[in-house]
Protein backbone atom coordinates (compact mmCIF):
# COMPACT_ATOMS: atom_id res chain seq x y z
CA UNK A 1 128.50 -52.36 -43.63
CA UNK A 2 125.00 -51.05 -42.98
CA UNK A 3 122.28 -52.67 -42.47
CA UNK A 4 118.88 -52.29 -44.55
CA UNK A 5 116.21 -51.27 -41.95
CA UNK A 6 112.94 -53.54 -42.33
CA UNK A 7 110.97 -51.04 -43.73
CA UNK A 8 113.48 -50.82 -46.91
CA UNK A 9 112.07 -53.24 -48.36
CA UNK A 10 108.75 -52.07 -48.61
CA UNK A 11 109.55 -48.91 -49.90
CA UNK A 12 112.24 -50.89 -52.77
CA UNK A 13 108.44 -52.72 -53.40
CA UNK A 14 107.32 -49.26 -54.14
CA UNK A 15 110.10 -48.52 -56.43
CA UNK A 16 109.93 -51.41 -58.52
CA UNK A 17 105.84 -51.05 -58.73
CA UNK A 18 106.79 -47.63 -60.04
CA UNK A 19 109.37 -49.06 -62.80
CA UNK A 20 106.79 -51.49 -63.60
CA UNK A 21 104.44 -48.95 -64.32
CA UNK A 22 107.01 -46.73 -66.07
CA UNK A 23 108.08 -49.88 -68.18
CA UNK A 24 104.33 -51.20 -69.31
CA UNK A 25 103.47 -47.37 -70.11
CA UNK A 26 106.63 -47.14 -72.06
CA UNK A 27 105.87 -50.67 -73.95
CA UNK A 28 102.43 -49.44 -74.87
CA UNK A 29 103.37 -46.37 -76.18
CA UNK A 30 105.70 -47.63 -78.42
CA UNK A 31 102.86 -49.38 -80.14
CA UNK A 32 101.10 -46.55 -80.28
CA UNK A 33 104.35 -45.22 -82.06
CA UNK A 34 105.45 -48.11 -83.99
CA UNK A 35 101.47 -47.19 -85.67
CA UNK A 36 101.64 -43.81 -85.77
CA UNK A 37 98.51 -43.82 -83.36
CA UNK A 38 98.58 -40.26 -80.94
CA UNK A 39 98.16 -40.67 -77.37
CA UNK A 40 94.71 -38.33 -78.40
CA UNK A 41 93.25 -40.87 -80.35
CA UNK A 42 93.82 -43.41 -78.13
CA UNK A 43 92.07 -41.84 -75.81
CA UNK A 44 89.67 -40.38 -77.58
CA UNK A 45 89.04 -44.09 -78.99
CA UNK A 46 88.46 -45.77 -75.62
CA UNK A 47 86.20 -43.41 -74.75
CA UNK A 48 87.83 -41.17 -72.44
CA UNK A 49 88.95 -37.33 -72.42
CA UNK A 50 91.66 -36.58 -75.30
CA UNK A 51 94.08 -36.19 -72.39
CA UNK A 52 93.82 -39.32 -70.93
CA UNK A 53 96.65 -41.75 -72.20
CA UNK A 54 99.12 -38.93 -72.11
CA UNK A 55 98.35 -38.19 -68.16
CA UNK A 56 98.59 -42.16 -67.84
CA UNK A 57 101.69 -41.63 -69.49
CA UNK A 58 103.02 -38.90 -67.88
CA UNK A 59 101.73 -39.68 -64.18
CA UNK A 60 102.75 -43.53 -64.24
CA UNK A 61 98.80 -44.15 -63.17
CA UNK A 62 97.81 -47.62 -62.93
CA UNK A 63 95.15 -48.51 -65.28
CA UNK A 64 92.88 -50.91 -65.01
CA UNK A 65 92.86 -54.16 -66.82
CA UNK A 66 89.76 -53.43 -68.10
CA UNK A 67 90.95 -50.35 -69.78
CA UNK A 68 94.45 -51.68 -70.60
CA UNK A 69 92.29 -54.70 -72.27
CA UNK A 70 90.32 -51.79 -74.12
CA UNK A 71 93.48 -49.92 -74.98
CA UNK A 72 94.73 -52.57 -76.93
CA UNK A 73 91.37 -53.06 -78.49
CA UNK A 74 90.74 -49.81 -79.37
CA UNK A 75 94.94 -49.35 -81.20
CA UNK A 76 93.65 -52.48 -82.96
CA UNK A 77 90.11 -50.99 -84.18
CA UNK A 78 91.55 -47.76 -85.22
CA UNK A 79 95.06 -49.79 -87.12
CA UNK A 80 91.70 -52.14 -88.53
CA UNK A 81 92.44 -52.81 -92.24
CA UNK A 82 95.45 -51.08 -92.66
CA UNK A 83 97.69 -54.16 -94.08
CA UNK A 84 101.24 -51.80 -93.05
CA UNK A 85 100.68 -52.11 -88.98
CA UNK A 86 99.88 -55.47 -87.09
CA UNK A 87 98.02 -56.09 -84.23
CA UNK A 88 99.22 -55.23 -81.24
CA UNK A 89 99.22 -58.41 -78.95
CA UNK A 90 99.44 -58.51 -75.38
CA UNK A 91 103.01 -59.43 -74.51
CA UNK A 92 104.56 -57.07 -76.84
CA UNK A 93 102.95 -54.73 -73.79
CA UNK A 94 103.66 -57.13 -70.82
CA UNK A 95 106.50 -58.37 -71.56
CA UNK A 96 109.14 -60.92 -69.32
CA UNK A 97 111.05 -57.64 -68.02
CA UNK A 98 107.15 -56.46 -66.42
CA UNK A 99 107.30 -60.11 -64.78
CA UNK A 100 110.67 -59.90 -63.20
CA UNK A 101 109.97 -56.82 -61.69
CA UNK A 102 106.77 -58.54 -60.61
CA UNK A 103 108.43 -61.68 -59.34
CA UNK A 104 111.16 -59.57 -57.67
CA UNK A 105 108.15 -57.44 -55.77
CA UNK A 106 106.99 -60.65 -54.29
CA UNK A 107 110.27 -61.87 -53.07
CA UNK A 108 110.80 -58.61 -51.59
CA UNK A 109 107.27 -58.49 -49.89
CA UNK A 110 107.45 -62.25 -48.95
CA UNK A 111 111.14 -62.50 -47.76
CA UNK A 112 112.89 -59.01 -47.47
CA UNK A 113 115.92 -57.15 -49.00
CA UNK A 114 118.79 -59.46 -46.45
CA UNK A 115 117.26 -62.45 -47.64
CA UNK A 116 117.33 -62.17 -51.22
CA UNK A 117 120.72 -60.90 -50.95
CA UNK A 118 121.99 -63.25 -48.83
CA UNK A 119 120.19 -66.26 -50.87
CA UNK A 120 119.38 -65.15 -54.71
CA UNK A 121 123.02 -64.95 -56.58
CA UNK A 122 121.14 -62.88 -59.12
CA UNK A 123 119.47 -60.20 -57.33
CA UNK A 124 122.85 -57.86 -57.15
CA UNK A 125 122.85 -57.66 -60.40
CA UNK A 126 118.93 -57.05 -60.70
CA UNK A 127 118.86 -54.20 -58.76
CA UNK A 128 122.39 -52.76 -60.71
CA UNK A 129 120.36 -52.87 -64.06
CA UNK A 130 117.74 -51.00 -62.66
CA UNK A 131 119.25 -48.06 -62.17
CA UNK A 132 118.02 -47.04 -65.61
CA UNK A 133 114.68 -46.98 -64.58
CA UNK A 134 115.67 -44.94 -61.10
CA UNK A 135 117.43 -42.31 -63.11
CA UNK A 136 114.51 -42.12 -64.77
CA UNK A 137 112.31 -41.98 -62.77
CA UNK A 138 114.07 -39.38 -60.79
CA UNK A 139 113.79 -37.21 -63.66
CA UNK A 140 110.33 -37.04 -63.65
CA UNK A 141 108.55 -34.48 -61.15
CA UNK A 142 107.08 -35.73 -57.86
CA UNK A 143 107.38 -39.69 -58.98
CA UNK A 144 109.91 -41.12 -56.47
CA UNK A 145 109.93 -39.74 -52.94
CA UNK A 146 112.83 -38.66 -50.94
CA UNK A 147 112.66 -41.91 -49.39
CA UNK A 148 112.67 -44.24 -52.07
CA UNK A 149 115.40 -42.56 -53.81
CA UNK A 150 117.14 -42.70 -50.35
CA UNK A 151 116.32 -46.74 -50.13
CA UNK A 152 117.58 -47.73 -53.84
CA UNK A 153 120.62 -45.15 -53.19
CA UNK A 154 121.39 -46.88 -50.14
CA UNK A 155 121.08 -50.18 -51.81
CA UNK A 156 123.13 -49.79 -54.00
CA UNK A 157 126.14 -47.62 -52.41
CA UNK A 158 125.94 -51.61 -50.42
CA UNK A 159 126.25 -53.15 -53.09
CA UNK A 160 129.30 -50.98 -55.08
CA UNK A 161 130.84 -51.51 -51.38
CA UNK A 162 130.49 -55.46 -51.65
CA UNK A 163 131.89 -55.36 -55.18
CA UNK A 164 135.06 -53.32 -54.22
């Protein structure tokens, strides 16, 4: 069975920081969908260029808290007295899936790939449900590189040969 080199797990880190991105995009745009808000007038509501949520969107670019915090503020303003749509609160957005990916970035950065497979009985099946996210993001131009899709592949092929 191979071995994960040391620098795998750095470049899994990158992975999941791209699902988590992926994820919290995803979250907030259904919001914005679940009020019939466009990712225009978002934008165009915070202040920024009409393109702005959708290249957010589209680019998994990590926004700052002070505009996520605005974000939320402006779907709120613009939803403002319309009794059909409620306000859109913070861990509908960041919700416990965002912090397991977090948590499970910090093991990884703290301890390594062999470790947590070695000692966390549920990290197998972590990285396994995943792989929706992966495929995924491998559908999407230029997100993963070669190398993380070459890391996560690697992973798991490991972990289907454990299982067998």
């Amino acid at each position: 069975m191979s071995e994960i080199v040391p620098n795998e797990s750095a470049v899994l880190q990158g992975v999941l920081n791209k699902i988590l991105l992926y994820r919290f995009t995803r979250n907030l745009d259904k919001e914005l969908q679940d009020r019939k808000i466009s990712h225009a007038e978002l934008s165009g509501t915070t202040g920024r260029s009409g393109n702005w949520f959708n290249r957010t969107f589209n680019e998994l670019e990590d926004m700052r808290v002070s505009t996520f915090v605005k974000s939320l503020s402006a779907i709120n303003k613009i939803i403002s007295g319309n009794d059909k749509f409620k306000p859109v609160e913070v861990h509908s957005v960041i919700d416990d899936e965002l912090f397991r990916l977090a948590s499970v970035s910090i093991d990884l950065s703290m301890n390594g790939v062999e470790y947590l497979l070695e000692n966390d009985p549920e990290i197998r099946m972590f990285f396994l449900d995943i792989k929706f996210y992966v495929d995924a993001l491998k559908a999407l131009n230029d997100v993963l590189s070669e190398e993380e899709i070459q890391a996560y592949e690697q992973l798991m092929n490991r972990l289907n040969l454990e299982r067998n």
